[in-house]
PDB file of N, CA and C in Angstrom:
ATOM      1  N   UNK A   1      91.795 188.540 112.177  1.00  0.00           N
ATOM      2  CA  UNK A   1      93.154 188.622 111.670  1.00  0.00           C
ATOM      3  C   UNK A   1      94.078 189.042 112.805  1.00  0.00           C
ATOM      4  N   UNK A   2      95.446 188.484 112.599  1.00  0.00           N
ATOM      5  CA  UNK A   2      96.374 189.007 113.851  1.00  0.00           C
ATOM      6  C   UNK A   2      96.688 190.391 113.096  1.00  0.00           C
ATOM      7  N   UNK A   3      97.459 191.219 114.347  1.00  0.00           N
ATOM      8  CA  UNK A   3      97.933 192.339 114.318  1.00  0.00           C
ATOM      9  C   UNK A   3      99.238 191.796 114.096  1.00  0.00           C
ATOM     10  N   UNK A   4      99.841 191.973 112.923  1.00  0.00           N
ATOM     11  CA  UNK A   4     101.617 191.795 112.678  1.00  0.00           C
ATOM     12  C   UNK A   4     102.182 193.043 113.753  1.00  0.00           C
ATOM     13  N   UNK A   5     101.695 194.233 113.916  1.00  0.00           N
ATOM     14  CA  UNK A   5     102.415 195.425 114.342  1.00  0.00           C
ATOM     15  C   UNK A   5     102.473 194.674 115.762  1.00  0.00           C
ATOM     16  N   UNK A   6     101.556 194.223 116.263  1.00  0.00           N
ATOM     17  CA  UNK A   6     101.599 193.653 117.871  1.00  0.00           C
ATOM     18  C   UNK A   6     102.407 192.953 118.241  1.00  0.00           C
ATOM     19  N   UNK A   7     102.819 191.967 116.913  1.00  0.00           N
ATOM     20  CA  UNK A   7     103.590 190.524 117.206  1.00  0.00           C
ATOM     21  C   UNK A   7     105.011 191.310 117.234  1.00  0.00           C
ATOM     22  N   UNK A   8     105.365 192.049 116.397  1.00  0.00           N
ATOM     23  CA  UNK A   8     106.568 192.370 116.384  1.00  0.00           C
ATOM     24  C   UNK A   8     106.887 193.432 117.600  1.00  0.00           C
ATOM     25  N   UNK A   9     105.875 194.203 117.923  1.00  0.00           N
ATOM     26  CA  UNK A   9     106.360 194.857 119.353  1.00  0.00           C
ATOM     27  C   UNK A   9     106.299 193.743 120.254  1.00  0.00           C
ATOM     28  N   UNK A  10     105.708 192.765 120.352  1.00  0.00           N
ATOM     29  CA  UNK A  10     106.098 191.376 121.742  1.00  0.00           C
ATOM     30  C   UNK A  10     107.562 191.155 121.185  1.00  0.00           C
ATOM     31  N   UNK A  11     107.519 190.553 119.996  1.00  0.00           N
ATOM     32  CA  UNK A  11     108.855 189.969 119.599  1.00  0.00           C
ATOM     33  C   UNK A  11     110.023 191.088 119.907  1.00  0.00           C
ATOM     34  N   UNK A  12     109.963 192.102 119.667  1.00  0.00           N
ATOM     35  CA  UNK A  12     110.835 193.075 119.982  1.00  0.00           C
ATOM     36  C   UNK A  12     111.480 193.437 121.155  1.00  0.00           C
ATOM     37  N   UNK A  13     110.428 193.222 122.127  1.00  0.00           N
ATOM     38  CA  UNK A  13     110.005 193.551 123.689  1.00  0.00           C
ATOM     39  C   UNK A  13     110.816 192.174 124.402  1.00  0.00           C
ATOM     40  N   UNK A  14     110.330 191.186 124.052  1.00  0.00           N
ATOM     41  CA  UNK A  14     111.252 189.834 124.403  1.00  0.00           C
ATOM     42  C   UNK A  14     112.834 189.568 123.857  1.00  0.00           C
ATOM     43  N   UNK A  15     113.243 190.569 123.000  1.00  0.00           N
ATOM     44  CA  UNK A  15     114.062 190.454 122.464  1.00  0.00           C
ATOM     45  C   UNK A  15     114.791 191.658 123.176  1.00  0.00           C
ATOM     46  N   UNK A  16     114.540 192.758 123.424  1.00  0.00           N
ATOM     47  CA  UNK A  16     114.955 193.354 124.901  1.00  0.00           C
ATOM     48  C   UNK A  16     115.508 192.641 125.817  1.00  0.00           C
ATOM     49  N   UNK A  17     114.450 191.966 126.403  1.00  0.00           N
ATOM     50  CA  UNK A  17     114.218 191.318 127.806  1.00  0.00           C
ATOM     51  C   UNK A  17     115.886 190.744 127.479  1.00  0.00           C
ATOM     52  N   UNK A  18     115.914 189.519 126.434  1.00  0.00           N
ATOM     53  CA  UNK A  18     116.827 188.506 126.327  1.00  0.00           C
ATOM     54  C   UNK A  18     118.349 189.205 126.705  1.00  0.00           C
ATOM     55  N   UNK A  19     118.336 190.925 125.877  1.00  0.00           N
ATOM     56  CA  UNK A  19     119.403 191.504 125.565  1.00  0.00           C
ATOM     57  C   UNK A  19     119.941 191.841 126.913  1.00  0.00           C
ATOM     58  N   UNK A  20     118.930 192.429 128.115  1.00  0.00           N
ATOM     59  CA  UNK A  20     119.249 193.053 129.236  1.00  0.00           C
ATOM     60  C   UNK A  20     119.890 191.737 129.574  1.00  0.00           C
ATOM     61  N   UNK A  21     119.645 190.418 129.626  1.00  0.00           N
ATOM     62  CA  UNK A  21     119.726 189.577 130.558  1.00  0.00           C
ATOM     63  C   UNK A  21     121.525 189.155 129.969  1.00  0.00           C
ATOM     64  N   UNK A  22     121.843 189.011 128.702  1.00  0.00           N
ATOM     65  CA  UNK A  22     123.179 189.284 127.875  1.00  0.00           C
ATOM     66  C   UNK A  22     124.028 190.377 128.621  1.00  0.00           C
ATOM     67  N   UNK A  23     123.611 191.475 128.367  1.00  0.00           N
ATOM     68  CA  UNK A  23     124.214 192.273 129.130  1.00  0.00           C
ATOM     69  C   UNK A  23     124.721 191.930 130.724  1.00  0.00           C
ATOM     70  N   UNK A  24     123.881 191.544 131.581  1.00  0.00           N
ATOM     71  CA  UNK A  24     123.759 191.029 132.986  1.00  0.00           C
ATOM     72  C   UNK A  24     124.818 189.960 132.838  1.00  0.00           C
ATOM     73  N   UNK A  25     125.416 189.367 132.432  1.00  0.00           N
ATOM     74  CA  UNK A  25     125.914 187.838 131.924  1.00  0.00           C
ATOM     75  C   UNK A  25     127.481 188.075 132.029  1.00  0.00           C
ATOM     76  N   UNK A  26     127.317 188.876 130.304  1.00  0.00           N
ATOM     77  CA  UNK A  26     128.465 189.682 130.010  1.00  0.00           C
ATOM     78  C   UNK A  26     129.509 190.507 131.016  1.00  0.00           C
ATOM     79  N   UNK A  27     128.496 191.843 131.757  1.00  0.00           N
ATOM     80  CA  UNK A  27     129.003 192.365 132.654  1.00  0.00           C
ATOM     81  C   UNK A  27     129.880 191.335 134.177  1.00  0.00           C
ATOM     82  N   UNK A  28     128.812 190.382 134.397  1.00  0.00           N
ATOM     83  CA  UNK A  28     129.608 189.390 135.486  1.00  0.00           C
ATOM     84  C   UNK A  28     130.827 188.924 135.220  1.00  0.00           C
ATOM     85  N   UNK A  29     130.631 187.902 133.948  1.00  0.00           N
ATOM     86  CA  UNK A  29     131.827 187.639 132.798  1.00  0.00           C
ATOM     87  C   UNK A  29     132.744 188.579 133.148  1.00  0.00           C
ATOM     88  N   UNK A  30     132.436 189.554 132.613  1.00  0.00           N
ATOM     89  CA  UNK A  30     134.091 190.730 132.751  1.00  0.00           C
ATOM     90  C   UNK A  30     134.422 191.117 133.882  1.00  0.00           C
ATOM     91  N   UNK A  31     133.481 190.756 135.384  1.00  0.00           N
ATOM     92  CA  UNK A  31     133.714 191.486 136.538  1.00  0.00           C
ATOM     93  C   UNK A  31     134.602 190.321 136.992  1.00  0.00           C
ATOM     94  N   UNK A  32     134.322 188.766 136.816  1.00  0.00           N
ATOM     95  CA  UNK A  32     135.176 187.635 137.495  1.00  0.00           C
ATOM     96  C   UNK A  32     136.603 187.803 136.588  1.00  0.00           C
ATOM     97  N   UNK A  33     136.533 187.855 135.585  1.00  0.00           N
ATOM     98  CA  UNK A  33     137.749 188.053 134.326  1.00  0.00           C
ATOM     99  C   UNK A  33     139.128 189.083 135.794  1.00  0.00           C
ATOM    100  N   UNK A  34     138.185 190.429 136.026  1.00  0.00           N
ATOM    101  CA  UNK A  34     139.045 191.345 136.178  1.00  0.00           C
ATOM    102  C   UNK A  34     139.130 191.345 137.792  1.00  0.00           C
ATOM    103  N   UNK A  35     138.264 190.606 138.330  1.00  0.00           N
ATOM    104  CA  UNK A  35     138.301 190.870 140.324  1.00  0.00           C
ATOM    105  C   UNK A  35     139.254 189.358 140.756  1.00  0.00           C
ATOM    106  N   UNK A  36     138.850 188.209 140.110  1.00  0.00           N
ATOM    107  CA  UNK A  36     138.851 186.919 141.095  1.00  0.00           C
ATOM    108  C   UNK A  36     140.562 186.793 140.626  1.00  0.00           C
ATOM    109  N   UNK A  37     141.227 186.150 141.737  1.00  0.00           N
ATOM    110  CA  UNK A  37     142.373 185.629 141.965  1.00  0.00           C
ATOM    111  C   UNK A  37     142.779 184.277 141.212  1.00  0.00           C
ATOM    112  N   UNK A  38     141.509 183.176 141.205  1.00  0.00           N
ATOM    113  CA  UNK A  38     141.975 182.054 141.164  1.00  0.00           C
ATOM    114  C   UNK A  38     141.598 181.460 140.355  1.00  0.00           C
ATOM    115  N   UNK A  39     142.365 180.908 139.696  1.00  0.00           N
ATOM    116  CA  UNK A  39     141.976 180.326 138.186  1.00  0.00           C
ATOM    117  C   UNK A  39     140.834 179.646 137.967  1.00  0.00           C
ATOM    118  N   UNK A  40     140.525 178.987 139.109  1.00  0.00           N
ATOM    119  CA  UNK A  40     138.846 178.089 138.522  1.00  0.00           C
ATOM    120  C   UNK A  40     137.993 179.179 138.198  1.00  0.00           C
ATOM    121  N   UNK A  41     137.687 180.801 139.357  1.00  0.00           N
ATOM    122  CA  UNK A  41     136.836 181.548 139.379  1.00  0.00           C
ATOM    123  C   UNK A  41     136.782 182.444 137.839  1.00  0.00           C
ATOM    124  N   UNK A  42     138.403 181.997 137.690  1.00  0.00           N
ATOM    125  CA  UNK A  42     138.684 183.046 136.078  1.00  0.00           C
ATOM    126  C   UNK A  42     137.601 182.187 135.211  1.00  0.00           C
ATOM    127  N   UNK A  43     138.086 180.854 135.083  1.00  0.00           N
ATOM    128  CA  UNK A  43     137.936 179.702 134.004  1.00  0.00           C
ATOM    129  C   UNK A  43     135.736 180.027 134.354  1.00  0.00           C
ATOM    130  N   UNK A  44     135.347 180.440 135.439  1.00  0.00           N
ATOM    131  CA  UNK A  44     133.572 180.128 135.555  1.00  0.00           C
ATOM    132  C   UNK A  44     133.433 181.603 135.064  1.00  0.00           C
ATOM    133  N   UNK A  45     134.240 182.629 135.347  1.00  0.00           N
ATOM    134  CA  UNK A  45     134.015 183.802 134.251  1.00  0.00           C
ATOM    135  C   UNK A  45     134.028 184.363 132.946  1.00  0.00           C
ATOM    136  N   UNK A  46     134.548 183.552 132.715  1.00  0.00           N
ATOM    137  CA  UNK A  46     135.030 182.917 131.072  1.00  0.00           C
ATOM    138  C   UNK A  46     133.993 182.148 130.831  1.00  0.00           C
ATOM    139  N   UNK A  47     132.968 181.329 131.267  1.00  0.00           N
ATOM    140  CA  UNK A  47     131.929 180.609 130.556  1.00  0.00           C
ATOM    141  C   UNK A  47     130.561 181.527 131.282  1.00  0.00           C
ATOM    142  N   UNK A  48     130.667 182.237 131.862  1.00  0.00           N
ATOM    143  CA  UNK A  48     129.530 183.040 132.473  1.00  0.00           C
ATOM    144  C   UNK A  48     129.427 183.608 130.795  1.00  0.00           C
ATOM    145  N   UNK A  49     130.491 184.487 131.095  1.00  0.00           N
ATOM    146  CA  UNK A  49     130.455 185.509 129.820  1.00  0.00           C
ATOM    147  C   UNK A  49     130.315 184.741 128.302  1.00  0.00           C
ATOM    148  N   UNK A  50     131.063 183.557 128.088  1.00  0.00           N
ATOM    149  CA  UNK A  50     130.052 182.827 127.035  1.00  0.00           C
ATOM    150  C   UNK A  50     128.825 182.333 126.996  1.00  0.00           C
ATOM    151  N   UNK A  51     128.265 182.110 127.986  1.00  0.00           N
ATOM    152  CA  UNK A  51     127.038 182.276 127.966  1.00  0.00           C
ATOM    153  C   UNK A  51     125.976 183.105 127.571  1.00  0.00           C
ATOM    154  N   UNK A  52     126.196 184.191 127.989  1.00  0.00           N
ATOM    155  CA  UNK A  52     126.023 185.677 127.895  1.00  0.00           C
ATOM    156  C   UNK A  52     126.194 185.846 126.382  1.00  0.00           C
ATOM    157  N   UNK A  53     127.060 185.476 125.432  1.00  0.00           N
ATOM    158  CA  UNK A  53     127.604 185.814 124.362  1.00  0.00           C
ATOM    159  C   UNK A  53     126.353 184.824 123.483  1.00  0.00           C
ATOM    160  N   UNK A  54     126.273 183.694 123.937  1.00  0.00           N
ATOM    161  CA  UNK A  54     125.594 182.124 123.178  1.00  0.00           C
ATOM    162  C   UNK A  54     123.647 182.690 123.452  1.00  0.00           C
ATOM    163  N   UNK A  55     123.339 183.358 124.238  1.00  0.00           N
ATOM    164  CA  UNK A  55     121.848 184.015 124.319  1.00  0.00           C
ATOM    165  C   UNK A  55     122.002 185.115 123.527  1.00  0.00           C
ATOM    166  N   UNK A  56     122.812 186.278 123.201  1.00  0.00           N
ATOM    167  CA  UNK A  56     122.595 186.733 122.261  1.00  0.00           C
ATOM    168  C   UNK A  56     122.451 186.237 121.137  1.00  0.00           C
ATOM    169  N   UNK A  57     123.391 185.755 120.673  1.00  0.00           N
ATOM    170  CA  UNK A  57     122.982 184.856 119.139  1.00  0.00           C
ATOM    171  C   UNK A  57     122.124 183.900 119.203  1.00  0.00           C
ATOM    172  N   UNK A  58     121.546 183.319 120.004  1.00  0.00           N
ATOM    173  CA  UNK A  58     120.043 182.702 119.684  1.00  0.00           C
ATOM    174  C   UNK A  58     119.023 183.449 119.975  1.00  0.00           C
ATOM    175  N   UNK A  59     118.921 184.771 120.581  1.00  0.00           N
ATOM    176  CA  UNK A  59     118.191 185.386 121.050  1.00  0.00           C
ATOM    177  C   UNK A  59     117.862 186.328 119.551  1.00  0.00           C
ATOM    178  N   UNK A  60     119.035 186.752 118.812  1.00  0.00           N
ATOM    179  CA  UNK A  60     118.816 187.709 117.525  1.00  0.00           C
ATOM    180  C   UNK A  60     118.406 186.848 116.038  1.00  0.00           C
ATOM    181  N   UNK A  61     119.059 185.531 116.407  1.00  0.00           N
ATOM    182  CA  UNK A  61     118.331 184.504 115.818  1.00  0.00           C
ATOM    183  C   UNK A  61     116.819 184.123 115.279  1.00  0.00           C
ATOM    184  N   UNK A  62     116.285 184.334 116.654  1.00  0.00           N
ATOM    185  CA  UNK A  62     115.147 184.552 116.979  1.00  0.00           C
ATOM    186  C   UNK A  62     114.464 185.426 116.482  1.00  0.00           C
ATOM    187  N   UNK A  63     115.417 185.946 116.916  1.00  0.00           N
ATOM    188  CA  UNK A  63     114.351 187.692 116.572  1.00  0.00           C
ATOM    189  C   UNK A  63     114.294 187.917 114.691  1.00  0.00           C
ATOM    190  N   UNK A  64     115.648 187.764 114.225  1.00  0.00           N
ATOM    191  CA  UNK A  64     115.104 187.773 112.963  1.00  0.00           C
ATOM    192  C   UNK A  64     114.770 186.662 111.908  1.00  0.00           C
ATOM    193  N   UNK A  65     114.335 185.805 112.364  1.00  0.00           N
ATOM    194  CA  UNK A  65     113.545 184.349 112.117  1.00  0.00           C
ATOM    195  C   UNK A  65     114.568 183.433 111.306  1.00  0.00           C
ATOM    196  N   UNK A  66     115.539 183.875 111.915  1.00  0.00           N
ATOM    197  CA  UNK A  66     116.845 182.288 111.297  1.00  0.00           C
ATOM    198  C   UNK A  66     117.531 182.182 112.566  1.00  0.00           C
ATOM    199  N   UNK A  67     116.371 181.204 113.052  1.00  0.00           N
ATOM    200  CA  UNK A  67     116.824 180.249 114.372  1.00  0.00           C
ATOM    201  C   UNK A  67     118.098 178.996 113.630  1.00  0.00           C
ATOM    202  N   UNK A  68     117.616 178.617 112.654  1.00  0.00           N
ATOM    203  CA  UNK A  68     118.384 177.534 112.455  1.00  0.00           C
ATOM    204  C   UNK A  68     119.931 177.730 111.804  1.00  0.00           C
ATOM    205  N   UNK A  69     120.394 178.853 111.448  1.00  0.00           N
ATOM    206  CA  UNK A  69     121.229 179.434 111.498  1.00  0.00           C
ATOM    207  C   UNK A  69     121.998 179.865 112.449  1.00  0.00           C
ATOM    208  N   UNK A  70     121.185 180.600 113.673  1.00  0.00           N
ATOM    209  CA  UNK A  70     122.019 180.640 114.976  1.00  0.00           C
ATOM    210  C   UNK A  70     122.092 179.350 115.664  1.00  0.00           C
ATOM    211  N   UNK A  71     121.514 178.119 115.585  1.00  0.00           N
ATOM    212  CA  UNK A  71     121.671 176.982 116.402  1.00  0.00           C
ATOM    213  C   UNK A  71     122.776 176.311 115.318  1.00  0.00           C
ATOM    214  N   UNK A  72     122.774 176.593 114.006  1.00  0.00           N
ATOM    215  CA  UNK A  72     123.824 176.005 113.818  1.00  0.00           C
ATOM    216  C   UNK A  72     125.721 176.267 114.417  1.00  0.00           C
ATOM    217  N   UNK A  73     125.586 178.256 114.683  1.00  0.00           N
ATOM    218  CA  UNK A  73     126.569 178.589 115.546  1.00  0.00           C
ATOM    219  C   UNK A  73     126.506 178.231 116.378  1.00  0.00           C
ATOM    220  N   UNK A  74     125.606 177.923 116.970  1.00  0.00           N
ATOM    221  CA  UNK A  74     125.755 178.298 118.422  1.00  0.00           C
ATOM    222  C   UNK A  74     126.498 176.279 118.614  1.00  0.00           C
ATOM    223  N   UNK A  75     126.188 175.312 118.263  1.00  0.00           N
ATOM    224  CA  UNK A  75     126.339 174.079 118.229  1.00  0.00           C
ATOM    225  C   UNK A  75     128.047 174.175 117.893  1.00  0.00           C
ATOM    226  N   UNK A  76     128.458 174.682 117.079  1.00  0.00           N
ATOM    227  CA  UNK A  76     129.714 174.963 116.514  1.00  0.00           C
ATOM    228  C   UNK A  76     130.307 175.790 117.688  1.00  0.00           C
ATOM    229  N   UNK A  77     130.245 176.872 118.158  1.00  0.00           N
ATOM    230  CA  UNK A  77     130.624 177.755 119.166  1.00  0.00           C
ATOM    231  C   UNK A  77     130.902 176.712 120.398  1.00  0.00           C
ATOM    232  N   UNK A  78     130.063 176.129 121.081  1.00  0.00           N
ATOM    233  CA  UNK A  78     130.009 175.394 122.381  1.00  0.00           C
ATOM    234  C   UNK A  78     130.704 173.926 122.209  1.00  0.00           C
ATOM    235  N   UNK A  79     130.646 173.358 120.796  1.00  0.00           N
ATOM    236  CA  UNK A  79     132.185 172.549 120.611  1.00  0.00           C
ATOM    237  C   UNK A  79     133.301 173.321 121.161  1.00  0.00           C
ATOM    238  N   UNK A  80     133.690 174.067 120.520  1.00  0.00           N
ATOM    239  CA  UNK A  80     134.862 174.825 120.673  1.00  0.00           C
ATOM    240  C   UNK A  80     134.765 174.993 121.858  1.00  0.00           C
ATOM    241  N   UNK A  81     133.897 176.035 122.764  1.00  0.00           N
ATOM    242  CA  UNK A  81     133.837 175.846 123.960  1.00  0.00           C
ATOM    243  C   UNK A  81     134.572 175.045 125.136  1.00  0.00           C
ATOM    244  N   UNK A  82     133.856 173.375 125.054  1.00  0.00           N
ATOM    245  CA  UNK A  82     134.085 172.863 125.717  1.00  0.00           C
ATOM    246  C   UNK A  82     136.018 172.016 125.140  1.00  0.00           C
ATOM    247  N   UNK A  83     136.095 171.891 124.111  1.00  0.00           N
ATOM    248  CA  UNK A  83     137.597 172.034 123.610  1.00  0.00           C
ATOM    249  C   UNK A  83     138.782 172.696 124.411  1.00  0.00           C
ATOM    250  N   UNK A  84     138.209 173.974 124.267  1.00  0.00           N
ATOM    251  CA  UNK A  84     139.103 175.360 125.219  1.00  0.00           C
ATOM    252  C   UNK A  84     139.464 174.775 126.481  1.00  0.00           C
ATOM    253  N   UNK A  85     137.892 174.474 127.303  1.00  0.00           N
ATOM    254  CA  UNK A  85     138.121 174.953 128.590  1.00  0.00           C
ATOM    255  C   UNK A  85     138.783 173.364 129.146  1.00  0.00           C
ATOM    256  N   UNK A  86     138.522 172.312 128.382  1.00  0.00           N
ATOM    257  CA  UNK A  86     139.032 171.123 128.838  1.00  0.00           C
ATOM    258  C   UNK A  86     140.686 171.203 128.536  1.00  0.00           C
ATOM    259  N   UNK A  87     141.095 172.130 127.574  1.00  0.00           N
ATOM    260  CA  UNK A  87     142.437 172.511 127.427  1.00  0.00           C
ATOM    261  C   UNK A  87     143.439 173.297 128.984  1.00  0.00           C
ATOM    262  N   UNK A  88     142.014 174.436 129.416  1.00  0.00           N
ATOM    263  CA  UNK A  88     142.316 175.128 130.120  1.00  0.00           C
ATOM    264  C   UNK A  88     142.542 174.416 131.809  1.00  0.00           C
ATOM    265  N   UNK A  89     141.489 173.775 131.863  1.00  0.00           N
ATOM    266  CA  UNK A  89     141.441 172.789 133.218  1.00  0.00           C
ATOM    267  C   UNK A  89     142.978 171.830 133.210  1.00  0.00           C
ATOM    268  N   UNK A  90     143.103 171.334 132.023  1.00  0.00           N
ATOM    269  CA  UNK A  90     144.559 170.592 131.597  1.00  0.00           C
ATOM    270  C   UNK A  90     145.717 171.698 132.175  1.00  0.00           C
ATOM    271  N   UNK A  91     145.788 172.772 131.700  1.00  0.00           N
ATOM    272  CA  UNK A  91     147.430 173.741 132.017  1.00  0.00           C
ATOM    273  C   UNK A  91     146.238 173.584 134.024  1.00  0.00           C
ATOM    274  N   UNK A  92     145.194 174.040 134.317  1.00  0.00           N
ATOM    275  CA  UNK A  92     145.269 174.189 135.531  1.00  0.00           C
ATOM    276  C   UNK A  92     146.057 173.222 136.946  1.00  0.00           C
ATOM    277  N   UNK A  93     145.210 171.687 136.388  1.00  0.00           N
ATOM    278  CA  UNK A  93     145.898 170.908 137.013  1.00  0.00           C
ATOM    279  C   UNK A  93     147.827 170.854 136.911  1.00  0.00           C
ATOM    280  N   UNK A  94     148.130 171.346 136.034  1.00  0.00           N
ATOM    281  CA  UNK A  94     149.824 171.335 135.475  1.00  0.00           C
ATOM    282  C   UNK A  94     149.953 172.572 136.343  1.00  0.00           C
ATOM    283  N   UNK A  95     149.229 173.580 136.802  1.00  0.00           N
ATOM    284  CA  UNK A  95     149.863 174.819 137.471  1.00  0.00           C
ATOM    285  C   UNK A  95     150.014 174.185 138.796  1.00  0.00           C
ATOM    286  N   UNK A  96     148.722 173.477 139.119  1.00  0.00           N
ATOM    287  CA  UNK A  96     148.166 173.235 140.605  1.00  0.00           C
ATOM    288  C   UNK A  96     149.102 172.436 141.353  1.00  0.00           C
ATOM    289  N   UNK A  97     149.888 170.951 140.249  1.00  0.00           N
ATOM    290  CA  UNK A  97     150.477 170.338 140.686  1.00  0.00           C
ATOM    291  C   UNK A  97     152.335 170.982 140.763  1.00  0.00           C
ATOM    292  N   UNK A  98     152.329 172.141 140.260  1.00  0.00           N
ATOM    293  CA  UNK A  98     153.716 172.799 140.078  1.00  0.00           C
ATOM    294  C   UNK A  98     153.529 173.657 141.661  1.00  0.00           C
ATOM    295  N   UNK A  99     152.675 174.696 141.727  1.00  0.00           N
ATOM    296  CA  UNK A  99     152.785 175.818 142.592  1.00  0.00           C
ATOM    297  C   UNK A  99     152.142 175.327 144.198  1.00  0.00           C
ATOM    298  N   UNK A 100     151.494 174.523 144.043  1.00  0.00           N
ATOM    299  CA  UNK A 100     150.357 173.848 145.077  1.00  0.00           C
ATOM    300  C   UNK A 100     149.600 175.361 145.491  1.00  0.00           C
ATOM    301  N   UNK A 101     148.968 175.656 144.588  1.00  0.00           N
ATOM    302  CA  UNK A 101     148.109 177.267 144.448  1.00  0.00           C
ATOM    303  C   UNK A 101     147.586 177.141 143.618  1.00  0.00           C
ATOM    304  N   UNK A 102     146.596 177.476 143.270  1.00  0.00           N
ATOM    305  CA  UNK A 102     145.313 178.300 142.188  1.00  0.00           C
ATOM    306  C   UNK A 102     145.457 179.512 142.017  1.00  0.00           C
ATOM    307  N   UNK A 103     146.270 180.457 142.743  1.00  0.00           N
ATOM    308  CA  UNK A 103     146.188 181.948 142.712  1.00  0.00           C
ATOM    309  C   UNK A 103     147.244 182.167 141.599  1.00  0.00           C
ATOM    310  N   UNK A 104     146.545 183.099 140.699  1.00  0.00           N
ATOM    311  CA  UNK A 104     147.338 183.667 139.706  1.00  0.00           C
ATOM    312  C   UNK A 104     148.468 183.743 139.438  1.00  0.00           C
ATOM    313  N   UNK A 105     148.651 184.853 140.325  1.00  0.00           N
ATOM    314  CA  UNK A 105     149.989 185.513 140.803  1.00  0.00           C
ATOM    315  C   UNK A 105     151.270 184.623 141.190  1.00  0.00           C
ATOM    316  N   UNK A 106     151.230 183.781 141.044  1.00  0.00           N
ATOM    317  CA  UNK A 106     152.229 182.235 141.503  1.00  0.00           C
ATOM    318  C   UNK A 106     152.618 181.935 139.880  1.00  0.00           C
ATOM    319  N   UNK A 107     151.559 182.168 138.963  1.00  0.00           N
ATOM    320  CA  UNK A 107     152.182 181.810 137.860  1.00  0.00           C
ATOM    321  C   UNK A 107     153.516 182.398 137.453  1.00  0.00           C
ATOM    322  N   UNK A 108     153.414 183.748 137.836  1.00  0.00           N
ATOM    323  CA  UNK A 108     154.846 184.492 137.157  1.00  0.00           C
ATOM    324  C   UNK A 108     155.668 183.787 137.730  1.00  0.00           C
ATOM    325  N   UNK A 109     155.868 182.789 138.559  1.00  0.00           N
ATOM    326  CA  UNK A 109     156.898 181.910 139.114  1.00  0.00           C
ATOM    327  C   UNK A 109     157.490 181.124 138.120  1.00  0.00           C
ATOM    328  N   UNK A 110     156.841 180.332 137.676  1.00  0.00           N
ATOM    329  CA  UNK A 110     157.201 179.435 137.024  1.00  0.00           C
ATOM    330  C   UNK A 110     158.123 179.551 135.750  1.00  0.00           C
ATOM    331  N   UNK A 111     159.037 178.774 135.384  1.00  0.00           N
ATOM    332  CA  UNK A 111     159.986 179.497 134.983  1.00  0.00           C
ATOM    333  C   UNK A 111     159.609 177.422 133.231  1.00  0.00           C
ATOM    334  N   UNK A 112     160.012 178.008 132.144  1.00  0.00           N
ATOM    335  CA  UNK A 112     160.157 177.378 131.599  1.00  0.00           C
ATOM    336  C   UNK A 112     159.327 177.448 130.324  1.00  0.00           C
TER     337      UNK A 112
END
């Protein structure tokens, strides 16, 4: 017979692992958000950190045995996703071709 107590300390233990690595993700996410200058580096910190966000919920998914529930978010989430950021790349090129800059700080220029 299996040991259920075993499976769930692995499952538990991997479900750690997943969380540290969320965390690791997250934290980058918020470090490009708040250090980088230039909008592409913002726009790859912004999907670092969704990333980070999209392994937790398949990761707790997991863990409490409605995978198909979190893949149904998570499928729904990463629509939206890619929605956003193809929105976001859109105002970039509109900044890029206004300021001839990527750097932030050029935006408060723009007047309109």
């Amino acid at each position: 017979m299996s040991n259920p107590a075993g499976s769930l300390t692995l499952l538990n233990s991997q479900w750690l692992l997943y969380m540290g690595i969320v965390i690791i993700l997250v934290f980058i996410g918020i470090y490009c958000l708040l250090t980088m200058k230039n909008i592409i580096k913002l726009l790859i910190g912004i999907e670092v950190f969704s990333k980070g966000i999209s392994l937790a919920i398949i990761a707790t998914g997991f863990a409490k045995k409605n995978i198909l529930l979190a893949q149904g978010i998570m499928i729904t989430f990463i629509v939206i996703e890619v929605a956003v950021i193809a929105v976001a790349l859109g105002i970039v090129i509109n900044i890029y071709n206004k300021t001839g800059s990527l750097d932030i700080r050029k935006i408060t220029k723009l007047k309109g």
